[in-house]
PDB file of N, CA and C in Angstrom:
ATOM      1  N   UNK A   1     130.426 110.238 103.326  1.00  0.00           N
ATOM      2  CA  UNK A   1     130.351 108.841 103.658  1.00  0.00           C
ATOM      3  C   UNK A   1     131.710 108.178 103.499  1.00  0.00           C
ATOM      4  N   UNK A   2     132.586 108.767 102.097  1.00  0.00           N
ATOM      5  CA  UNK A   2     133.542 107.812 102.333  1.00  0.00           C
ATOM      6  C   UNK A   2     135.280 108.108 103.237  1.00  0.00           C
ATOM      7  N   UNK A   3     134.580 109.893 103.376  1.00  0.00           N
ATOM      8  CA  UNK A   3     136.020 110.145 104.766  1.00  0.00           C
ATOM      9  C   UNK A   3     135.051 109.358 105.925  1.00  0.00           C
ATOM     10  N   UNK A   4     134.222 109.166 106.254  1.00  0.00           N
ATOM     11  CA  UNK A   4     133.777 108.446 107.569  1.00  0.00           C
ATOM     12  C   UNK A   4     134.138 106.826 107.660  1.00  0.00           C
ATOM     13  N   UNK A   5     134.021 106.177 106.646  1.00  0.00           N
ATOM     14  CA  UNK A   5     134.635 104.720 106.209  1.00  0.00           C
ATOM     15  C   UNK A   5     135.811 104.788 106.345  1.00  0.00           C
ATOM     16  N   UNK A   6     136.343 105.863 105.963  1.00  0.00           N
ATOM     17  CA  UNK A   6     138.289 105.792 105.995  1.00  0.00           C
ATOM     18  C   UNK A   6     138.216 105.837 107.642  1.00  0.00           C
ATOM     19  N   UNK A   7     137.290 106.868 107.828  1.00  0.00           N
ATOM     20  CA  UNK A   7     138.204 106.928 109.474  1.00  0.00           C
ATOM     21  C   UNK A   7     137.788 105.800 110.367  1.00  0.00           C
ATOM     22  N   UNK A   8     136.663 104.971 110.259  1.00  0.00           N
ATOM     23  CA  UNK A   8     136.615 103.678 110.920  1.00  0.00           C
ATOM     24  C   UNK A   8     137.682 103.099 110.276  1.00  0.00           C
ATOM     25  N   UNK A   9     138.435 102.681 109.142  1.00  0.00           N
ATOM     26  CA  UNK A   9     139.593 101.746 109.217  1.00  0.00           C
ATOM     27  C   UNK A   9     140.442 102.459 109.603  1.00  0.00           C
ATOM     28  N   UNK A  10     140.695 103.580 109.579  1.00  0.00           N
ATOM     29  CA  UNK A  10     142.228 104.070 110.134  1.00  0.00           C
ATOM     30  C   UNK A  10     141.873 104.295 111.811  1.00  0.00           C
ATOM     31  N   UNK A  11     140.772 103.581 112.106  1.00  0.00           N
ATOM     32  CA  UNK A  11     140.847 104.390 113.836  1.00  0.00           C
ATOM     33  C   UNK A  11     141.352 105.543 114.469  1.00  0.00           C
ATOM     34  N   UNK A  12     140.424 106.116 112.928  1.00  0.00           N
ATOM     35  CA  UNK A  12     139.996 107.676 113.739  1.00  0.00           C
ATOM     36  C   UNK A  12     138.840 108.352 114.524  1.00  0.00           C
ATOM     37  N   UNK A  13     138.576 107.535 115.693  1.00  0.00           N
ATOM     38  CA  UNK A  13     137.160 108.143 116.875  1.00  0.00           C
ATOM     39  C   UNK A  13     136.691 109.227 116.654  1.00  0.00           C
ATOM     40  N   UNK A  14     138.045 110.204 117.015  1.00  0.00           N
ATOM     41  CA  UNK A  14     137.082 110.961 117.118  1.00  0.00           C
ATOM     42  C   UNK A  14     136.935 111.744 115.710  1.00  0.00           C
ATOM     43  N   UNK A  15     137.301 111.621 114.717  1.00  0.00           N
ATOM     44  CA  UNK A  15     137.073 112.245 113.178  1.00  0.00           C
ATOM     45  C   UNK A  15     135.213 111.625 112.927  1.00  0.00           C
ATOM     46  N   UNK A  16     135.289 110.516 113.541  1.00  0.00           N
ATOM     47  CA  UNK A  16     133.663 110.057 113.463  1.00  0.00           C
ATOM     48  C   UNK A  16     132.882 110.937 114.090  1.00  0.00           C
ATOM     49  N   UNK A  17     132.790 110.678 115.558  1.00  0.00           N
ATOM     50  CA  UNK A  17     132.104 111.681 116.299  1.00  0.00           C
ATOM     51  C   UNK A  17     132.229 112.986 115.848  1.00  0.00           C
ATOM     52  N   UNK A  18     133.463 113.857 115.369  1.00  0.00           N
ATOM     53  CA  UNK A  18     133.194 114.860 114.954  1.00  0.00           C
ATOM     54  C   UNK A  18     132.465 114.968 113.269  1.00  0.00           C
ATOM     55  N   UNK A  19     131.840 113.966 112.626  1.00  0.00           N
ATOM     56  CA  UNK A  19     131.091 113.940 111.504  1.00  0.00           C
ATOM     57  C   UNK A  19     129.854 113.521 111.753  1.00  0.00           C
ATOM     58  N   UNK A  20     129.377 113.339 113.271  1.00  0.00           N
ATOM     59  CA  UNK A  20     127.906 112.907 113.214  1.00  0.00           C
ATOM     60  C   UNK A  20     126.796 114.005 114.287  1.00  0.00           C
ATOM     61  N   UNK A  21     126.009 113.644 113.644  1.00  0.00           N
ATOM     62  CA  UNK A  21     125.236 115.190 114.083  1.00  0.00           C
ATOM     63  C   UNK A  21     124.978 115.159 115.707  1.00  0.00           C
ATOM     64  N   UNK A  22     124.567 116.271 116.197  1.00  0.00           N
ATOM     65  CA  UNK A  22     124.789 116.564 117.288  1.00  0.00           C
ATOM     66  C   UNK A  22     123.447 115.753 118.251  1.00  0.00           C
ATOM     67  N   UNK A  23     122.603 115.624 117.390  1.00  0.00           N
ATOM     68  CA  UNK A  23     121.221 115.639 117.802  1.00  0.00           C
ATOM     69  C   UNK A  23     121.241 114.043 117.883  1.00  0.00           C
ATOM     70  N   UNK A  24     121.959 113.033 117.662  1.00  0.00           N
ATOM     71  CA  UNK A  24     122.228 111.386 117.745  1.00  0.00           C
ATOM     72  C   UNK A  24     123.254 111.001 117.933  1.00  0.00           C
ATOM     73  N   UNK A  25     124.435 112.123 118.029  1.00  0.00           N
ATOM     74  CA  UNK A  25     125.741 111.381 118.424  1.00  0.00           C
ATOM     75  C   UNK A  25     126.120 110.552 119.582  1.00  0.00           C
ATOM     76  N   UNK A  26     126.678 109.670 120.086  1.00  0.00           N
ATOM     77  CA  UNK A  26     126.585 109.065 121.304  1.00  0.00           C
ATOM     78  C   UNK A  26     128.111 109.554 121.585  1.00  0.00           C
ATOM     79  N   UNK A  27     127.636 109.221 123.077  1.00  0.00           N
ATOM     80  CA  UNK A  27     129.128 110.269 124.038  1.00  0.00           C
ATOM     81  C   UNK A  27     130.333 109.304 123.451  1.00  0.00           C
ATOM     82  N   UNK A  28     130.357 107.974 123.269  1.00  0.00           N
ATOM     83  CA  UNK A  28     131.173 107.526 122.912  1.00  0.00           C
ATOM     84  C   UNK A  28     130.780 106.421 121.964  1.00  0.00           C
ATOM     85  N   UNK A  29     132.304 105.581 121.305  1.00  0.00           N
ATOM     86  CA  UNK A  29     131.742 104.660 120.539  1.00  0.00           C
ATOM     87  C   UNK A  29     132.383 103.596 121.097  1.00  0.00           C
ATOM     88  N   UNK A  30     130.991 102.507 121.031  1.00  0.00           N
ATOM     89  CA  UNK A  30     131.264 101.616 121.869  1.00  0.00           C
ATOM     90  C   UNK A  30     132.632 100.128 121.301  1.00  0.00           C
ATOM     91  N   UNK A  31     131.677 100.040 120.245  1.00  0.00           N
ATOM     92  CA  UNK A  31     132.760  98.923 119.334  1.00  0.00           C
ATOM     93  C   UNK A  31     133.362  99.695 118.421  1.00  0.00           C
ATOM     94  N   UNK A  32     134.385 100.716 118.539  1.00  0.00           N
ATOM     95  CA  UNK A  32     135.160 100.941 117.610  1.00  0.00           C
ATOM     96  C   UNK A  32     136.300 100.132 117.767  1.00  0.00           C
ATOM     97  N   UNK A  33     136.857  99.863 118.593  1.00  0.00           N
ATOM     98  CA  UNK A  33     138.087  99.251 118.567  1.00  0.00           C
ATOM     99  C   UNK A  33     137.908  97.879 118.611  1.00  0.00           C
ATOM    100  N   UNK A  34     137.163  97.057 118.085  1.00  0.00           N
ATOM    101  CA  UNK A  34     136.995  95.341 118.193  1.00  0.00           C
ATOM    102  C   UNK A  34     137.534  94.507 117.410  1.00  0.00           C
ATOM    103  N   UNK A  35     138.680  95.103 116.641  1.00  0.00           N
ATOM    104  CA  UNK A  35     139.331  94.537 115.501  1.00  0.00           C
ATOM    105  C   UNK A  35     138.795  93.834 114.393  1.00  0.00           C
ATOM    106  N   UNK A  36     137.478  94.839 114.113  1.00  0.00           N
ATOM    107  CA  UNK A  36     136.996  94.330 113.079  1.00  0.00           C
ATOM    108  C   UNK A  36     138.004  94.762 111.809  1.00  0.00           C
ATOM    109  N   UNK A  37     138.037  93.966 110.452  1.00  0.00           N
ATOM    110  CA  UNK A  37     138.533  94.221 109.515  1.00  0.00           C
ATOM    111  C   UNK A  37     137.975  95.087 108.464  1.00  0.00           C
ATOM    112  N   UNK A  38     137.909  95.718 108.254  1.00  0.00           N
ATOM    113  CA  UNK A  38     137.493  96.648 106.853  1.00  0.00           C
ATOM    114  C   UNK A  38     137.426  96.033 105.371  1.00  0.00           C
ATOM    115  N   UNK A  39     137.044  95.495 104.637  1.00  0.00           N
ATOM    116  CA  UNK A  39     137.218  95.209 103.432  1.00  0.00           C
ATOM    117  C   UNK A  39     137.087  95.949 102.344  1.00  0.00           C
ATOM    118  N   UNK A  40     136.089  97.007 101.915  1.00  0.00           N
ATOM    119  CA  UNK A  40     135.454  97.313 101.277  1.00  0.00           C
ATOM    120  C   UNK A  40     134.422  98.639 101.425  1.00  0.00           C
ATOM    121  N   UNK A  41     134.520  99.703 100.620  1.00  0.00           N
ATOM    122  CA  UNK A  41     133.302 100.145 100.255  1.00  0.00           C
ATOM    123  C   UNK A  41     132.205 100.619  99.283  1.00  0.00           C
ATOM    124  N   UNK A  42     131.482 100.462  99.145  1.00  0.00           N
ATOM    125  CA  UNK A  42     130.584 100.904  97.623  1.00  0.00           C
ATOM    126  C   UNK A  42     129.497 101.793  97.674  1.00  0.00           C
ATOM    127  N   UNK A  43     129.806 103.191  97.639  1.00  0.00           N
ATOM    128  CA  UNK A  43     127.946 103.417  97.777  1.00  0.00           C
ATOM    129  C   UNK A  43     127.122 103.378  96.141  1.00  0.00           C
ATOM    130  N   UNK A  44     126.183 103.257  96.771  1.00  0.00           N
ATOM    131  CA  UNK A  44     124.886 102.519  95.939  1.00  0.00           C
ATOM    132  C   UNK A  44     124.534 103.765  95.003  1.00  0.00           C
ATOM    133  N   UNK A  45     124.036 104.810  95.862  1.00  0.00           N
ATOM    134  CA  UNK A  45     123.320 106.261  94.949  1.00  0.00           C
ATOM    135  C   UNK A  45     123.545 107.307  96.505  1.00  0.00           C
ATOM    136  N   UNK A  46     123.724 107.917  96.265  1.00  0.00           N
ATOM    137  CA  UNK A  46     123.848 109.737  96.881  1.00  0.00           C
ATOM    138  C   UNK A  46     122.540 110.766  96.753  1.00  0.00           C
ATOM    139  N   UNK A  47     121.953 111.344  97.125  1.00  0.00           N
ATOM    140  CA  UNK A  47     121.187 112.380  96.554  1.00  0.00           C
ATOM    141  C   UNK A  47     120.897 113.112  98.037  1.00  0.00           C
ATOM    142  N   UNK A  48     120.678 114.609  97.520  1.00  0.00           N
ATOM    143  CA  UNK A  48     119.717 115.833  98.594  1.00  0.00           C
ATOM    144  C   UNK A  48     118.308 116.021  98.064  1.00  0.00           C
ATOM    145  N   UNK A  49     117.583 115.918  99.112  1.00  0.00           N
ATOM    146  CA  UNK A  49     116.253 116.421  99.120  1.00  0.00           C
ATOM    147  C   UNK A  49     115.965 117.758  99.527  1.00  0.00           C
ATOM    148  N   UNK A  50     117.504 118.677  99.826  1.00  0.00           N
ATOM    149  CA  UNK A  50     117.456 120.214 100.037  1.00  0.00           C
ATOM    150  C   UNK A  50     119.058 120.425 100.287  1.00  0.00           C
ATOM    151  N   UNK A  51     118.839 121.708 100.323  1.00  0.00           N
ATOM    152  CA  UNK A  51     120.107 121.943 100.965  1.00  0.00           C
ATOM    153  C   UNK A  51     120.974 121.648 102.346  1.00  0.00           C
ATOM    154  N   UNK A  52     119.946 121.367 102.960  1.00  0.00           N
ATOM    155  CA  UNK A  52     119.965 120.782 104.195  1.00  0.00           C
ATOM    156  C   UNK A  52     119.802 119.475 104.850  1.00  0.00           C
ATOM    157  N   UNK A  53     119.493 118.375 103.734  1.00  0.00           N
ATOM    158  CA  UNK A  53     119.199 117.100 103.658  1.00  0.00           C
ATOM    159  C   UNK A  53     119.940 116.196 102.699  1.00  0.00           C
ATOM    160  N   UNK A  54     120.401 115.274 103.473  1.00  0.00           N
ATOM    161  CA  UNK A  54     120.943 114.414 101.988  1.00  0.00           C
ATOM    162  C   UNK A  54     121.103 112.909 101.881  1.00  0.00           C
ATOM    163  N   UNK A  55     121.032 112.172 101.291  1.00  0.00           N
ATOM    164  CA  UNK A  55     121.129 110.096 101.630  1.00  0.00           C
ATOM    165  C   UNK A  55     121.995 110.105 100.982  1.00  0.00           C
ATOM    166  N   UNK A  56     123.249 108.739 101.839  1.00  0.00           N
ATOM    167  CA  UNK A  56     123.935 107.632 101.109  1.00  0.00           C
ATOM    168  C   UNK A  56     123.319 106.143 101.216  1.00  0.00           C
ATOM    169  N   UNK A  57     123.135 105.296 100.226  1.00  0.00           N
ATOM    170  CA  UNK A  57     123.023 104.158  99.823  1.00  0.00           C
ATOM    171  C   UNK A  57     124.281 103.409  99.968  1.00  0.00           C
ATOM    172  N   UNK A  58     125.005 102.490 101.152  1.00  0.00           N
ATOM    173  CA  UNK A  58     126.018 101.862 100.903  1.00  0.00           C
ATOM    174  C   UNK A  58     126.102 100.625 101.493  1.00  0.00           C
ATOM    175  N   UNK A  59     127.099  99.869 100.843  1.00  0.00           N
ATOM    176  CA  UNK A  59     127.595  98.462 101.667  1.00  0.00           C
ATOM    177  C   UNK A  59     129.024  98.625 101.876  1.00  0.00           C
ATOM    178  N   UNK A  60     129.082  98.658 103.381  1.00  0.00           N
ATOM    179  CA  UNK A  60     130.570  98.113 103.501  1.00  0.00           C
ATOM    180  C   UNK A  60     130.676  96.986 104.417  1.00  0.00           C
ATOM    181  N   UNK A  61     131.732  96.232 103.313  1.00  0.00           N
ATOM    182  CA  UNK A  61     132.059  94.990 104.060  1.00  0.00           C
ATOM    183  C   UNK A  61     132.852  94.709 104.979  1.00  0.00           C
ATOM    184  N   UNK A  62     132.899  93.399 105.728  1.00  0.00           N
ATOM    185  CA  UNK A  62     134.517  93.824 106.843  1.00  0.00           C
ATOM    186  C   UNK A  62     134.297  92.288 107.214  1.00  0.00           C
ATOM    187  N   UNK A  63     135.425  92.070 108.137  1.00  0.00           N
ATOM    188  CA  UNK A  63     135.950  90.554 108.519  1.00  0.00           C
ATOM    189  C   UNK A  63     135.663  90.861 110.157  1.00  0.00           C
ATOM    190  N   UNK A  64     134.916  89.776 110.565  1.00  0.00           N
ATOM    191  CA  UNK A  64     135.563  89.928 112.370  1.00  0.00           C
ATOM    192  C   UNK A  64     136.685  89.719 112.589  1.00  0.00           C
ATOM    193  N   UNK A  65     136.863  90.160 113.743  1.00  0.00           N
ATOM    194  CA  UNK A  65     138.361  89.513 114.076  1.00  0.00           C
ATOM    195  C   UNK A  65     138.230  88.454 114.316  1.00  0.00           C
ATOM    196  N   UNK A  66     139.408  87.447 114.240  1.00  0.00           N
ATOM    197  CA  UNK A  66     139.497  85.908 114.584  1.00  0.00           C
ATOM    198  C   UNK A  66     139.451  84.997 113.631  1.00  0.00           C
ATOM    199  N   UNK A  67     138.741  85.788 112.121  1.00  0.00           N
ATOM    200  CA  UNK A  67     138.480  85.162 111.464  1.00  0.00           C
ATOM    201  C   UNK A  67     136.974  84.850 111.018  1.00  0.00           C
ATOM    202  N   UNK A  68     136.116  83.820 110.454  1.00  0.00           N
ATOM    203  CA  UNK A  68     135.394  84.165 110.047  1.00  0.00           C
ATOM    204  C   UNK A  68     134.736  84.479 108.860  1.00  0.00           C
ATOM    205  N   UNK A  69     133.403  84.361 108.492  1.00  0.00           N
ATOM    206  CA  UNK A  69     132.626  84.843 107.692  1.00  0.00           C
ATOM    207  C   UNK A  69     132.987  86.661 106.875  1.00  0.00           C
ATOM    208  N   UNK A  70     132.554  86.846 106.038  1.00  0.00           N
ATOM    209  CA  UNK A  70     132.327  87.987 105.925  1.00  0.00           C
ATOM    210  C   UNK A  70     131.587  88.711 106.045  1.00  0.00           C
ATOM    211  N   UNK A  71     131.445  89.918 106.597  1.00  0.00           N
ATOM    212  CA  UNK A  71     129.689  90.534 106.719  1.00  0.00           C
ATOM    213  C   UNK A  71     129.417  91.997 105.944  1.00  0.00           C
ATOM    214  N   UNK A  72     128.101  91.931 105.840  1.00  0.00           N
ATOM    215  CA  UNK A  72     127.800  93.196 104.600  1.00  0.00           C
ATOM    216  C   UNK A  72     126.799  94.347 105.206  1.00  0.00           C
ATOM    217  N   UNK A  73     127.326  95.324 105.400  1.00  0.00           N
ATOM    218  CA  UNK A  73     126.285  96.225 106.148  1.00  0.00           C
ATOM    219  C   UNK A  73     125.524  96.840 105.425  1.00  0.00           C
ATOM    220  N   UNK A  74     124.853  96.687 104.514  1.00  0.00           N
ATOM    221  CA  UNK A  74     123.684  97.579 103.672  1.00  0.00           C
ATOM    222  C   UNK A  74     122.975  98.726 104.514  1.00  0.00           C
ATOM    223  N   UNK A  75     123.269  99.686 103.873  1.00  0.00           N
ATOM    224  CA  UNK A  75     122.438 101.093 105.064  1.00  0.00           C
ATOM    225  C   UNK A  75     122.144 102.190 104.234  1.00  0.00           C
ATOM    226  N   UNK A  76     120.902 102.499 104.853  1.00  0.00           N
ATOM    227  CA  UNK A  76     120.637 104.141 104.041  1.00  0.00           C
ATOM    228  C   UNK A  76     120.597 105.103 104.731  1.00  0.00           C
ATOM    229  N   UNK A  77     121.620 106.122 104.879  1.00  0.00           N
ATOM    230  CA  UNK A  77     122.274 106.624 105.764  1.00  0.00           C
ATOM    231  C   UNK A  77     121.640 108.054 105.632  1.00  0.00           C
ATOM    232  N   UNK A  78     120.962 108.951 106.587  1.00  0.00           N
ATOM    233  CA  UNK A  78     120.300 110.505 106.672  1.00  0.00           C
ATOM    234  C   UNK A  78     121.563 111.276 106.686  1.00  0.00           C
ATOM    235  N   UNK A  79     121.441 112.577 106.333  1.00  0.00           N
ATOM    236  CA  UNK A  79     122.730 113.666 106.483  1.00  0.00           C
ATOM    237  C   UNK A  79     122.365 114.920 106.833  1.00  0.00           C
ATOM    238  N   UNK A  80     122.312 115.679 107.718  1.00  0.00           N
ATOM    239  CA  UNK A  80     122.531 116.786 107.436  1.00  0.00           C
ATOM    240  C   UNK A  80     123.612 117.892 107.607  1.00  0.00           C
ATOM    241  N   UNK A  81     123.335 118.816 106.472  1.00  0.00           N
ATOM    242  CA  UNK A  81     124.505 120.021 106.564  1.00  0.00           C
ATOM    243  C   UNK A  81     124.117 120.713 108.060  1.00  0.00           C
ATOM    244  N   UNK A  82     125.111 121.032 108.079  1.00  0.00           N
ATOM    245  CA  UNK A  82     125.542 122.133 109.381  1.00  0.00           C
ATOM    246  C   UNK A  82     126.834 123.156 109.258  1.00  0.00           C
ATOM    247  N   UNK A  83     126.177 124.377 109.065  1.00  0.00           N
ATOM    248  CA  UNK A  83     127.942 124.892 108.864  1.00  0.00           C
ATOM    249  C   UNK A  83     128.166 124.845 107.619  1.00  0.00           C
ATOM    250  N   UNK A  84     127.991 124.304 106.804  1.00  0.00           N
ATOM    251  CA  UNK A  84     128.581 123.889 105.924  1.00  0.00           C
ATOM    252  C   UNK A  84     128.944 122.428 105.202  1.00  0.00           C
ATOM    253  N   UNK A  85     128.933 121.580 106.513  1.00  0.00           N
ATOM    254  CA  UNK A  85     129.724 120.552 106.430  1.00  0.00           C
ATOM    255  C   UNK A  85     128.974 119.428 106.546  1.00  0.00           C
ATOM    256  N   UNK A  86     128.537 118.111 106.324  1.00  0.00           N
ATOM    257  CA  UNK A  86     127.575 117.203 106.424  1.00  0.00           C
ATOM    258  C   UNK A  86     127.600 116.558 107.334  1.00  0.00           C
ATOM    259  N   UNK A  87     126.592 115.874 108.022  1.00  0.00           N
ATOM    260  CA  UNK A  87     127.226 115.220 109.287  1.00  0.00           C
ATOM    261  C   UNK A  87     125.955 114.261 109.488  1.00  0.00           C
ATOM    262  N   UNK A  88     126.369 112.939 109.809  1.00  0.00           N
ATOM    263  CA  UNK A  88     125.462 111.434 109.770  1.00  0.00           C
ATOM    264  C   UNK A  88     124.672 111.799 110.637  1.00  0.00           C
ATOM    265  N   UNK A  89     123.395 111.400 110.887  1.00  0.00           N
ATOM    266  CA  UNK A  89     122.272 111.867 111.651  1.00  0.00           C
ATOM    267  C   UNK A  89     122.082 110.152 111.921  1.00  0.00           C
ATOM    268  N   UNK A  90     121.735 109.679 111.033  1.00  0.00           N
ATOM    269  CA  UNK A  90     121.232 108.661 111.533  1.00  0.00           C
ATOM    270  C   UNK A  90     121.020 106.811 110.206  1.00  0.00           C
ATOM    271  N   UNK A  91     120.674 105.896 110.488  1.00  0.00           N
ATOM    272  CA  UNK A  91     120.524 104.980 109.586  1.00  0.00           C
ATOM    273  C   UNK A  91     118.749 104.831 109.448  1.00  0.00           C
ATOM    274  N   UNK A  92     117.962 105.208 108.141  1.00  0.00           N
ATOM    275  CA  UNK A  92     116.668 105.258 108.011  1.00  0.00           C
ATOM    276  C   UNK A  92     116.178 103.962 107.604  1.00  0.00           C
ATOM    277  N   UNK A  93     115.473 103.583 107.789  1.00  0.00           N
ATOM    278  CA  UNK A  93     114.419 101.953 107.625  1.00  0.00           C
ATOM    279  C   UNK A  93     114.249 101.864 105.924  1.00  0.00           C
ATOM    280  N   UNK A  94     114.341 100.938 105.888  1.00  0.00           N
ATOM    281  CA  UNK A  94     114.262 100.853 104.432  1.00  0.00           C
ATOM    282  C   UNK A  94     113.255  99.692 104.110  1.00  0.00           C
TER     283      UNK A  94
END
């Protein structure tokens, strides 16, 4: 979760796409580049329900561009391994 946060502020595309699973990835990303600001990140709690399953709990914050409010993305984020390596599947309902 938190090399995937780095690479939305450093505008790294495709380091994202290559961390999200194959089975929900979209061909592209639409608002990556909208100059949103990054502020912040915190995750909440971590855990696997197997070897093959795993949740992050996080908020990250960020600025629009232009100015503005601040906004807080609260998400509980699915994972699974592949390979070895973890990769975002998806954001689960909470």
């Amino acid at each position: 979760m938190r090399s995937r946060y780095s690479a939305y502020v450093l505008g790294l595309r495709d380091y994202v796409l290559g961390t999200w699973h194959a089975s929900t990835r979209p061909e592209k990303l639409e608002r990556f580049d909208s100059g949103v600001k990054w502020l912040g990140l915190t995750v909440k709690r971590a855990w696997t329900t197997s070897d093959a399953e795993g949740f992050v709990e996080f908020v990250a914050r960020s600025k629009p561009p232009g100015g503005g409010p601040a906004d807080r993305l609260h998400e509980l984020s699915r994972f699974a391994r592949t390979d070895g390596r973890w990769q975002y599947v998806d954001a689960v309902e909470s």
